[in-house]
PDB file of N, CA and C in Angstrom:
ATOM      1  N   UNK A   1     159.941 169.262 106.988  1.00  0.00           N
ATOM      2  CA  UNK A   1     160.592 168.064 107.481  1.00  0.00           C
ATOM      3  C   UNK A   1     159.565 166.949 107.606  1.00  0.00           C
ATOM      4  N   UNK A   2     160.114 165.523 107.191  1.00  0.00           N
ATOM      5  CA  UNK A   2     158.896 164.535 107.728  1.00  0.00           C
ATOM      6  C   UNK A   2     159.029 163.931 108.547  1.00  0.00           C
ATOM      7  N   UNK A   3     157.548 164.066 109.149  1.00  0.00           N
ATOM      8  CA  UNK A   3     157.858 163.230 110.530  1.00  0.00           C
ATOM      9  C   UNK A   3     157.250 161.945 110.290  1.00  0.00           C
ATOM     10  N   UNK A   4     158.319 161.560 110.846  1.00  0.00           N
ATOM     11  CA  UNK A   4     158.201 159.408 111.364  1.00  0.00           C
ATOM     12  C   UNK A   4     157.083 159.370 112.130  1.00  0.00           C
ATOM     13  N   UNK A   5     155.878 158.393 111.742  1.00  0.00           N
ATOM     14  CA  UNK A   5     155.062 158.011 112.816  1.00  0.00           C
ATOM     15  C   UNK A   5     155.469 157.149 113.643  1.00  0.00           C
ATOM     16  N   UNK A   6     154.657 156.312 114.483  1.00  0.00           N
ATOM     17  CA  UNK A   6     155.273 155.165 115.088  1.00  0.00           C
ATOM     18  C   UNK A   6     155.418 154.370 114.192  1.00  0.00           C
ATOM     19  N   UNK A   7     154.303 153.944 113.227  1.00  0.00           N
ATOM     20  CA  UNK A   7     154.297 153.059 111.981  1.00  0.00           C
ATOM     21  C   UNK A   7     154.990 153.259 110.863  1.00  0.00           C
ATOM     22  N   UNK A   8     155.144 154.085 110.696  1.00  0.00           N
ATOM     23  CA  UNK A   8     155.334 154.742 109.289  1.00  0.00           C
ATOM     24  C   UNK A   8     155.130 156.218 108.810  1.00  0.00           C
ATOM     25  N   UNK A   9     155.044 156.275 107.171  1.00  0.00           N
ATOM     26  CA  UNK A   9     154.917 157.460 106.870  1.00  0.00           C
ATOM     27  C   UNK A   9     153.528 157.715 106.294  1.00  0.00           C
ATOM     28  N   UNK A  10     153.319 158.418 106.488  1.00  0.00           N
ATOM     29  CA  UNK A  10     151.701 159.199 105.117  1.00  0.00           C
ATOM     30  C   UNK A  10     151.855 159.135 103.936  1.00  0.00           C
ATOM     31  N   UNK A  11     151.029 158.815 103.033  1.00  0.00           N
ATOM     32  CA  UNK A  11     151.240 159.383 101.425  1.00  0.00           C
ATOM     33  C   UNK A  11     151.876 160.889 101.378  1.00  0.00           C
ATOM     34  N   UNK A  12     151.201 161.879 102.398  1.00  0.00           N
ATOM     35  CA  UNK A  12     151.895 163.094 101.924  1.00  0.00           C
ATOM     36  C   UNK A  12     153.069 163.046 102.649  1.00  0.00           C
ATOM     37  N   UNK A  13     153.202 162.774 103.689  1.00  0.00           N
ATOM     38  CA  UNK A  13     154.931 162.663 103.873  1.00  0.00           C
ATOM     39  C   UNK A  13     155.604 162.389 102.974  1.00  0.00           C
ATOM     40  N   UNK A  14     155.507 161.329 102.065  1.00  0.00           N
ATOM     41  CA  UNK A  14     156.261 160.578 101.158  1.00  0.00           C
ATOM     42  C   UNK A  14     156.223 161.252  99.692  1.00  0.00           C
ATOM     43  N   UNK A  15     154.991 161.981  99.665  1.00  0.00           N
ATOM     44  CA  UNK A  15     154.996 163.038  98.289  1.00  0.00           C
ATOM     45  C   UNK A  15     155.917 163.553  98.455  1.00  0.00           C
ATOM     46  N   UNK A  16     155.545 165.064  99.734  1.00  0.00           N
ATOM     47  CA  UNK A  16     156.522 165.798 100.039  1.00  0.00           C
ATOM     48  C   UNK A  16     157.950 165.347 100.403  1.00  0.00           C
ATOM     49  N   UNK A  17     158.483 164.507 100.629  1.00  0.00           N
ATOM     50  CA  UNK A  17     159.847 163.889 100.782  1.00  0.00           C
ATOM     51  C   UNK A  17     160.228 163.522  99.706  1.00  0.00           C
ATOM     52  N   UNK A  18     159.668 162.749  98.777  1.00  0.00           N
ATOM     53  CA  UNK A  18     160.022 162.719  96.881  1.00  0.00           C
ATOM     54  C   UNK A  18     159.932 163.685  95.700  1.00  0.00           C
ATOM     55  N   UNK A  19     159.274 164.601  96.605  1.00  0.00           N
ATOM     56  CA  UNK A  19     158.828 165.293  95.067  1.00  0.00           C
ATOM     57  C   UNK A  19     158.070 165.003  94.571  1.00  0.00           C
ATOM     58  N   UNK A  20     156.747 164.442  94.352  1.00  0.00           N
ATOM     59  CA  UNK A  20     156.093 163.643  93.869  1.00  0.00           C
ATOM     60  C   UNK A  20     154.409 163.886  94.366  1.00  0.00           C
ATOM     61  N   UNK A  21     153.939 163.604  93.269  1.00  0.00           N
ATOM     62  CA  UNK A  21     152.497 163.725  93.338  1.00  0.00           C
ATOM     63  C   UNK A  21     151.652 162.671  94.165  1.00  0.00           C
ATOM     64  N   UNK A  22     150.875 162.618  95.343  1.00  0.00           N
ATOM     65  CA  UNK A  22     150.316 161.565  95.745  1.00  0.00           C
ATOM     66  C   UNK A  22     149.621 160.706  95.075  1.00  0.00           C
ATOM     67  N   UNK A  23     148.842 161.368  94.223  1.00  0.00           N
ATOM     68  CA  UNK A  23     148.394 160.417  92.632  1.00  0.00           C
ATOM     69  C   UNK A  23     149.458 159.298  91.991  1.00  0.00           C
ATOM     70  N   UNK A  24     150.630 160.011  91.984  1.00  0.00           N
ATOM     71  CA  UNK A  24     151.727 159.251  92.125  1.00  0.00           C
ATOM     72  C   UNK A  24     152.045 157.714  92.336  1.00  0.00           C
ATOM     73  N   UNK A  25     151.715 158.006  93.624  1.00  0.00           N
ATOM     74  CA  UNK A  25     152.035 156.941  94.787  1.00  0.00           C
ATOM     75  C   UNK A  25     150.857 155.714  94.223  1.00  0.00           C
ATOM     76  N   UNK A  26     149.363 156.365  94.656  1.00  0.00           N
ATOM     77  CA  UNK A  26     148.418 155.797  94.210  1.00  0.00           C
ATOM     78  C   UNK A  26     148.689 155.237  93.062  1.00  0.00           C
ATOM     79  N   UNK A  27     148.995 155.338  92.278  1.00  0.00           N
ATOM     80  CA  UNK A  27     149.357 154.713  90.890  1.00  0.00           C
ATOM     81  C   UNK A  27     150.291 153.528  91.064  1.00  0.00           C
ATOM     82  N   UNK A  28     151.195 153.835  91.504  1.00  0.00           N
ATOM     83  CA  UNK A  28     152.608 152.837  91.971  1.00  0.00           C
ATOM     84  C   UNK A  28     151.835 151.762  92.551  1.00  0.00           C
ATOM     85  N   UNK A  29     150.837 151.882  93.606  1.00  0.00           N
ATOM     86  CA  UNK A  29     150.070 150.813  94.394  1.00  0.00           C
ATOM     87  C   UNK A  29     149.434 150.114  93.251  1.00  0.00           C
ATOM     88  N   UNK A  30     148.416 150.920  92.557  1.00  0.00           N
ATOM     89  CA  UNK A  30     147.189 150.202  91.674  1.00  0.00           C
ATOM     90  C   UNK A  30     147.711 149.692  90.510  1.00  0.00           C
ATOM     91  N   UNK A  31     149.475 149.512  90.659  1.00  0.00           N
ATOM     92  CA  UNK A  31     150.144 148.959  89.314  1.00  0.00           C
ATOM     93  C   UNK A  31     150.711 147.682  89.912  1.00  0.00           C
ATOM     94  N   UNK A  32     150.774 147.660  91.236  1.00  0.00           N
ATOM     95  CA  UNK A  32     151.377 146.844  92.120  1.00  0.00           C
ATOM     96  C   UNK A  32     152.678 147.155  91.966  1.00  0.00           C
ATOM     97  N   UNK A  33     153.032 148.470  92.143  1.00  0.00           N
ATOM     98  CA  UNK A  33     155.013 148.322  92.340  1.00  0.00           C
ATOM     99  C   UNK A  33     155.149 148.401  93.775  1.00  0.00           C
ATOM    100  N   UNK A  34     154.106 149.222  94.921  1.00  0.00           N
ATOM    101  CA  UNK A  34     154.135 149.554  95.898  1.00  0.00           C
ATOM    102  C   UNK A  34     153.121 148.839  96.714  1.00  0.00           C
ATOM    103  N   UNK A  35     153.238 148.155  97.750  1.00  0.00           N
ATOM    104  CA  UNK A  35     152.510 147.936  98.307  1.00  0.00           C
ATOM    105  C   UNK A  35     152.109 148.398  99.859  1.00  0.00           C
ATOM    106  N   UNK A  36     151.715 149.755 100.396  1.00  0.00           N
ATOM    107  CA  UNK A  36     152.058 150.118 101.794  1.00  0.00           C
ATOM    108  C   UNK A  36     150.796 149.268 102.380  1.00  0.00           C
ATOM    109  N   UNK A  37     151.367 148.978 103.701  1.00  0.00           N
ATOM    110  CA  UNK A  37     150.494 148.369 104.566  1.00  0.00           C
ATOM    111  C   UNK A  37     149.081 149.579 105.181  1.00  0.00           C
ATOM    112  N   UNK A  38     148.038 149.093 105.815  1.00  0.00           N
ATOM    113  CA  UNK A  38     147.386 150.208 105.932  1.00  0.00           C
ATOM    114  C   UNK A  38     146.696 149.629 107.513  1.00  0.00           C
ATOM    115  N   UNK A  39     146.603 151.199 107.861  1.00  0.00           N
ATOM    116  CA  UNK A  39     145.733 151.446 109.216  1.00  0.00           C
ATOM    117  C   UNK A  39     144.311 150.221 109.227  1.00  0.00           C
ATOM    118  N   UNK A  40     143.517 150.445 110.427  1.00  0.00           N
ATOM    119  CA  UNK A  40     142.741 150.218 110.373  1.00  0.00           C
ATOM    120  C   UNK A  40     141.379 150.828 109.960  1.00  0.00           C
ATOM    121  N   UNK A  41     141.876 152.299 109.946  1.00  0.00           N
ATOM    122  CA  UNK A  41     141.274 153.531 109.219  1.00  0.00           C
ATOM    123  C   UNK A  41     141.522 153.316 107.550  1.00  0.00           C
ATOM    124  N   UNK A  42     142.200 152.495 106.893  1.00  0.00           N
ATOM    125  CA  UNK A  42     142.350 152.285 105.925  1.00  0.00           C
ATOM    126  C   UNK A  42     143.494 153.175 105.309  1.00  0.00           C
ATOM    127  N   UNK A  43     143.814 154.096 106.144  1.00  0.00           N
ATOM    128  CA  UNK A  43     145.264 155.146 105.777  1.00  0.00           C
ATOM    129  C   UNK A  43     146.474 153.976 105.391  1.00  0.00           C
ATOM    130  N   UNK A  44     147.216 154.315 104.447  1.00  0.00           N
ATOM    131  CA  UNK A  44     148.588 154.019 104.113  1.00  0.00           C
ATOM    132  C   UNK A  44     149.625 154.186 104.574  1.00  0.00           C
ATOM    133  N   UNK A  45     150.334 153.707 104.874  1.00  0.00           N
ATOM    134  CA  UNK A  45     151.618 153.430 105.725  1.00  0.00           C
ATOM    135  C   UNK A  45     152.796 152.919 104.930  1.00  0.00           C
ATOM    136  N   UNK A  46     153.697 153.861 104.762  1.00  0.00           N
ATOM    137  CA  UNK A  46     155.139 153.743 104.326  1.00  0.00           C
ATOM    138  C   UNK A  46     155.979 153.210 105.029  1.00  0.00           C
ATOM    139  N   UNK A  47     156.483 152.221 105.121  1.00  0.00           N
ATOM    140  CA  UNK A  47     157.574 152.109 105.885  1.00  0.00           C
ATOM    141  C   UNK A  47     158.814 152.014 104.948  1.00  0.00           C
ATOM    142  N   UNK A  48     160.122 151.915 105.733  1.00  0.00           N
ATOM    143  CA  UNK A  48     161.193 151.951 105.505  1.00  0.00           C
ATOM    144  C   UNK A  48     161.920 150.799 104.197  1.00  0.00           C
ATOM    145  N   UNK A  49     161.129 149.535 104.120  1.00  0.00           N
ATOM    146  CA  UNK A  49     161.301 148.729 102.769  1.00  0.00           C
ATOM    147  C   UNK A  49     160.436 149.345 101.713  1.00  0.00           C
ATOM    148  N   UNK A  50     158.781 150.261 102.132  1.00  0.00           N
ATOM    149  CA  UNK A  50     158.550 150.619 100.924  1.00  0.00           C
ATOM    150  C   UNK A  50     159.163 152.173 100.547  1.00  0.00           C
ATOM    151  N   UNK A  51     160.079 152.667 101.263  1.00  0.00           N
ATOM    152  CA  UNK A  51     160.911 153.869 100.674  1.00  0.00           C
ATOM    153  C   UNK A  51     161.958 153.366  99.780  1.00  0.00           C
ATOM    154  N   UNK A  52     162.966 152.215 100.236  1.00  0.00           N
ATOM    155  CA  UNK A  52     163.482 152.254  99.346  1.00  0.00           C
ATOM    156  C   UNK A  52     163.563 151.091  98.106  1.00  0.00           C
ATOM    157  N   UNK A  53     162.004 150.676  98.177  1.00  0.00           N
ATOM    158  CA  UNK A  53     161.374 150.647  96.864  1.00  0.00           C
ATOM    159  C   UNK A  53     160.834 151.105  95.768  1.00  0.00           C
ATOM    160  N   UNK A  54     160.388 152.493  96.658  1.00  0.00           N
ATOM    161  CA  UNK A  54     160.126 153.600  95.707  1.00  0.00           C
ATOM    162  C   UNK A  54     161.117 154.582  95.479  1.00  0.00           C
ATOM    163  N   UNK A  55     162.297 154.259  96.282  1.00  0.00           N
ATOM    164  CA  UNK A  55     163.565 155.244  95.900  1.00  0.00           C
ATOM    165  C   UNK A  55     163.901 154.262  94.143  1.00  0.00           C
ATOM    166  N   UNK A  56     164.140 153.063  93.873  1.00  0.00           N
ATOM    167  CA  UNK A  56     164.380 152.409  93.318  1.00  0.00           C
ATOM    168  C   UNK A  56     163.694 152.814  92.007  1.00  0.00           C
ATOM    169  N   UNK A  57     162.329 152.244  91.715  1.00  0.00           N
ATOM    170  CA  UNK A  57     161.698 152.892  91.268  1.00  0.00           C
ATOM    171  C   UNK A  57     161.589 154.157  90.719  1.00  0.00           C
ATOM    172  N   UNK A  58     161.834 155.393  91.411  1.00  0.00           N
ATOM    173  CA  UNK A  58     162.063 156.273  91.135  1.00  0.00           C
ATOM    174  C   UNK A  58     163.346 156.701  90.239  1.00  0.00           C
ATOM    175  N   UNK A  59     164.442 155.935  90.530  1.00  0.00           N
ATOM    176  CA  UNK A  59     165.933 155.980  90.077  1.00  0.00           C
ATOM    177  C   UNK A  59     165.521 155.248  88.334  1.00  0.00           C
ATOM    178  N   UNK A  60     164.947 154.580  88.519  1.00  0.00           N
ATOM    179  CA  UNK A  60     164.270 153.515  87.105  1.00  0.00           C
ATOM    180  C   UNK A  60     163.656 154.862  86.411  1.00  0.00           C
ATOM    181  N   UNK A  61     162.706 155.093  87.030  1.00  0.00           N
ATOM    182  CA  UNK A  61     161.986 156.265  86.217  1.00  0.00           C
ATOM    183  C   UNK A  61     162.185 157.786  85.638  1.00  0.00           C
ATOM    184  N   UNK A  62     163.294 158.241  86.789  1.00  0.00           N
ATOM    185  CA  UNK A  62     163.834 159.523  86.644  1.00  0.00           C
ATOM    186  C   UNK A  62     165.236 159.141  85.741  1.00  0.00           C
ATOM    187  N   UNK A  63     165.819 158.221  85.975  1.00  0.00           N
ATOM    188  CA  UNK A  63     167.432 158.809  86.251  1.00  0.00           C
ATOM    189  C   UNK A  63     167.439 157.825  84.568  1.00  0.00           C
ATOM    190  N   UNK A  64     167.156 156.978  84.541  1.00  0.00           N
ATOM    191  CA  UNK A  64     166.989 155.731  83.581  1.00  0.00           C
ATOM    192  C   UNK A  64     165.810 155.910  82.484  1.00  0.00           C
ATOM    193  N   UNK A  65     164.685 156.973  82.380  1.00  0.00           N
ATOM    194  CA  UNK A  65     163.508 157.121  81.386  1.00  0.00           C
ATOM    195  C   UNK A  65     163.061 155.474  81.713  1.00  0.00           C
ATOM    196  N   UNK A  66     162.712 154.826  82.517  1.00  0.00           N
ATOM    197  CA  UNK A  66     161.795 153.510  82.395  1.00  0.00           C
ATOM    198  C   UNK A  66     160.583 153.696  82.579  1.00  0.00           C
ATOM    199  N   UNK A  67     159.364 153.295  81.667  1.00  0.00           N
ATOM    200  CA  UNK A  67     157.987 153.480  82.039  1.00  0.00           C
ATOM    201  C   UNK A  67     157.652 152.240  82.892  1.00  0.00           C
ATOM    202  N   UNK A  68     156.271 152.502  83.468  1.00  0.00           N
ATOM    203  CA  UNK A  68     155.819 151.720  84.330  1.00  0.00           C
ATOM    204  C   UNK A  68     155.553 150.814  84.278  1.00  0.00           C
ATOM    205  N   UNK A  69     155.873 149.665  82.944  1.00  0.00           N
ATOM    206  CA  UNK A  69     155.679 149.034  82.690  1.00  0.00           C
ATOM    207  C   UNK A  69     157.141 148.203  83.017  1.00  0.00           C
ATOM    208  N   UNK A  70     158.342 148.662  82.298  1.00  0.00           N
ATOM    209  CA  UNK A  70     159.375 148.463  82.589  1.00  0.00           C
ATOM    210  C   UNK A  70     159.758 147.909  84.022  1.00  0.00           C
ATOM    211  N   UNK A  71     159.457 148.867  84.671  1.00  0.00           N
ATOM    212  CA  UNK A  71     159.402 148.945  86.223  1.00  0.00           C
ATOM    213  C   UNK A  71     159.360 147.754  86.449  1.00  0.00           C
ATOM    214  N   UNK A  72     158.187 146.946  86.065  1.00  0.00           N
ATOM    215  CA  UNK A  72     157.226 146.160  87.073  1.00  0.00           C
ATOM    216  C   UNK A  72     158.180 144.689  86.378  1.00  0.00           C
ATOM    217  N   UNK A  73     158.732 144.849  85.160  1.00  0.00           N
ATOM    218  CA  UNK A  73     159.469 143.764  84.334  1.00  0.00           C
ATOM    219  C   UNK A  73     161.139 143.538  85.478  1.00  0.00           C
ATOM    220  N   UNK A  74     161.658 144.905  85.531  1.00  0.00           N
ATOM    221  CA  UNK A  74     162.646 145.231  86.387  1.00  0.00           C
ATOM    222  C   UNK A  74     162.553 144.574  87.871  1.00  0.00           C
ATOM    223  N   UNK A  75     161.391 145.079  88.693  1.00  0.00           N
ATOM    224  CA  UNK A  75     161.010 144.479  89.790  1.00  0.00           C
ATOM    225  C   UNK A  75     160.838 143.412  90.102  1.00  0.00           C
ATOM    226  N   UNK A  76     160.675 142.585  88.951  1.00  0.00           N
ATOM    227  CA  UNK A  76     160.391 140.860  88.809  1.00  0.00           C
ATOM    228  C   UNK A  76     161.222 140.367  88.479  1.00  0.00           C
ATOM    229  N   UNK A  77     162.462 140.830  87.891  1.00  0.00           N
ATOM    230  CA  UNK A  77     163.592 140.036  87.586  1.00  0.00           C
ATOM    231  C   UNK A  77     164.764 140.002  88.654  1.00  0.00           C
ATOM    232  N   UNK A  78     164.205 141.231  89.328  1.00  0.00           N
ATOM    233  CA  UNK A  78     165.236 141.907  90.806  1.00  0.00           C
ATOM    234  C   UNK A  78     164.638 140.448  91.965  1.00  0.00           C
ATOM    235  N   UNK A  79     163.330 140.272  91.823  1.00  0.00           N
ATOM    236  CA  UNK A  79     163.083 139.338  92.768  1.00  0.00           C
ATOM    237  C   UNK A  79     163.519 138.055  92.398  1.00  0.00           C
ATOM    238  N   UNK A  80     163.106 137.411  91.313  1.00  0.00           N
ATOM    239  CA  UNK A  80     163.418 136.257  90.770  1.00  0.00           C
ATOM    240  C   UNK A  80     164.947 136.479  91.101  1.00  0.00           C
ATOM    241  N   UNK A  81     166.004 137.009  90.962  1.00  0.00           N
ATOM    242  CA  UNK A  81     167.593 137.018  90.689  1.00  0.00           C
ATOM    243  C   UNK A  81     167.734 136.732  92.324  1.00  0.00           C
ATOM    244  N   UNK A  82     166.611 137.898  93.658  1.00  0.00           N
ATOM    245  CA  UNK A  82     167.451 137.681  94.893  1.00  0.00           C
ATOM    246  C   UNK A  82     166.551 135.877  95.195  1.00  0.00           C
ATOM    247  N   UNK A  83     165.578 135.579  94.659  1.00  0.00           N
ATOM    248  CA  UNK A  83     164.758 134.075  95.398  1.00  0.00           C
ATOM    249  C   UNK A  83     166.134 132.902  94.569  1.00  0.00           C
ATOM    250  N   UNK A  84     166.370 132.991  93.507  1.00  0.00           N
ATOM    251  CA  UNK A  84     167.397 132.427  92.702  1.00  0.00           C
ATOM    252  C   UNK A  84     168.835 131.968  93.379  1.00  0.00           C
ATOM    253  N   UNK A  85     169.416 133.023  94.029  1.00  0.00           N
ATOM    254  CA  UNK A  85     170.669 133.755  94.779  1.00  0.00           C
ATOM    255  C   UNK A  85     170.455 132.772  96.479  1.00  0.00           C
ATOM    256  N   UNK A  86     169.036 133.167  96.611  1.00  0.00           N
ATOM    257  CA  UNK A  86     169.104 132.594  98.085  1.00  0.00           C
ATOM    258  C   UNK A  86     168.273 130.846  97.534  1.00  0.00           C
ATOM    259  N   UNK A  87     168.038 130.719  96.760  1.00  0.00           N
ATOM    260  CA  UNK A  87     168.168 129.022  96.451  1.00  0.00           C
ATOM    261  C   UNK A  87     169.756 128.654  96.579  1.00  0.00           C
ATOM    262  N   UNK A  88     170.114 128.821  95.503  1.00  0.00           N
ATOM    263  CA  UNK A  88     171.851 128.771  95.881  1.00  0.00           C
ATOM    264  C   UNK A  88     172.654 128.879  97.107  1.00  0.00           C
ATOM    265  N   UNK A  89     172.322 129.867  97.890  1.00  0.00           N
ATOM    266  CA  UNK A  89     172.893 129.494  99.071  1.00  0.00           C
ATOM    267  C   UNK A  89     172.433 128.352  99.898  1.00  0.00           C
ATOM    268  N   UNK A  90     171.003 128.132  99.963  1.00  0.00           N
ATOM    269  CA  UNK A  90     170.616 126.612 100.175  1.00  0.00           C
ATOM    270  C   UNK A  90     170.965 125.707 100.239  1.00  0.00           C
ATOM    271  N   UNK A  91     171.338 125.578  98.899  1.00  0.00           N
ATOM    272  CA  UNK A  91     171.755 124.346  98.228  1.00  0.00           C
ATOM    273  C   UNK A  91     173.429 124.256  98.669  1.00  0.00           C
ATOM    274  N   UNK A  92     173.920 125.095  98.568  1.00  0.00           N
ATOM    275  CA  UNK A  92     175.507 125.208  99.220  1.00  0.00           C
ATOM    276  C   UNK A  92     175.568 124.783 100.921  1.00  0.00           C
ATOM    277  N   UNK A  93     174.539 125.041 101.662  1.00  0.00           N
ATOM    278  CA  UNK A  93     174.339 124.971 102.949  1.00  0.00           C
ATOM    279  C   UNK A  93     174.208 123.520 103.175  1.00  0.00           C
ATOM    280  N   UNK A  94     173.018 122.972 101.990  1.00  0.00           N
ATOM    281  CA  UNK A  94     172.879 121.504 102.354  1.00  0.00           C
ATOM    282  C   UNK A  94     173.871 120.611 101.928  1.00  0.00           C
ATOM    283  N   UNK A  95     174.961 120.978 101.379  1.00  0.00           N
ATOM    284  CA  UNK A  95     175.889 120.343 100.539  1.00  0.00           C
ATOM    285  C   UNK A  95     175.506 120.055  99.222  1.00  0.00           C
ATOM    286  N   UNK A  96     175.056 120.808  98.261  1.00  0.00           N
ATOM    287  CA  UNK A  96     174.662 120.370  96.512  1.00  0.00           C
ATOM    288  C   UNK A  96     175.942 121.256  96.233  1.00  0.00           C
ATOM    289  N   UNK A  97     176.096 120.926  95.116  1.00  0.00           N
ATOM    290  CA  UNK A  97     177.023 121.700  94.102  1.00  0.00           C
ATOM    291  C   UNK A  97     176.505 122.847  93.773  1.00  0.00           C
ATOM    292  N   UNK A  98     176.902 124.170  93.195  1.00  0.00           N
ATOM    293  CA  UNK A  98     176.399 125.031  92.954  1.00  0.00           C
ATOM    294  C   UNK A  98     175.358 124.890  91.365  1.00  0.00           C
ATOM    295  N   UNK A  99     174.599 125.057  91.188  1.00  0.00           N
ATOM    296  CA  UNK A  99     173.429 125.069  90.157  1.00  0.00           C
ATOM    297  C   UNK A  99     172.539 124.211  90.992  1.00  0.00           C
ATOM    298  N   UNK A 100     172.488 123.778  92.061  1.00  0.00           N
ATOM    299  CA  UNK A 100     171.633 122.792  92.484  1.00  0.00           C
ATOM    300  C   UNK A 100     171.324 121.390  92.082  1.00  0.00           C
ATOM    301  N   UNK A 101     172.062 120.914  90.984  1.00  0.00           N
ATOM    302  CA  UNK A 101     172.512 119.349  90.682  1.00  0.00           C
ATOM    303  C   UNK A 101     172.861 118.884  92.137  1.00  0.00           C
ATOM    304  N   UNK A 102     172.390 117.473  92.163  1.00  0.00           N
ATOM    305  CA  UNK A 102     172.604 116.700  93.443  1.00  0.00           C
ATOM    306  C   UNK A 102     174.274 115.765  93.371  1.00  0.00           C
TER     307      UNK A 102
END
């Protein structure tokens, strides 16, 4: 079973909870898909937005065959679409028309 820290999780919590190799993880970081926050000990810390970023990820990679490259194309278009999405609501808030024409 894994246990919740106060902060977060461990790399091996998060192996052992995925299936997954901690090399893994490490990789996901040094590709920039993952970014866990870290101790002052320099330990890694999972929290709950980077699970289900790497649930995501994982669904890309397992369920979908996407390499890690893919991923990171995927991850950038997922952000660009939600920064895009919440311009638009903006612009609806301030009174623009939708596309952001004045």
């Amino acid at each position: 079973m894994v246990k919740k820290r106060a902060v977060g999780y461990t790399i091996s919590d998060v192996a052992n909870k995925y299936q997954i190799h901690p090399q893994t993880l490490r990789t996901y970081e040094r590709e920039g898909l993952l970014t866990p926050a870290r101790t002052q000990g320099n330990t890694r810390v999972y929290r709950g937005e980077d699970l289900q970023r790497l649930e995501f990820i994982l669904t890309l990679t397992r369920e979908l065959g996407v390499n890690l490259a893919g991923v990171e194309v995927v991850l950038k278009m997922r952000k660009k679409l939600a920064e895009m999405a919440e311009k638009e609501i903006q612009g609806r808030i301030g009174g623009r028309p939708p596309g952001g024409c004045p």
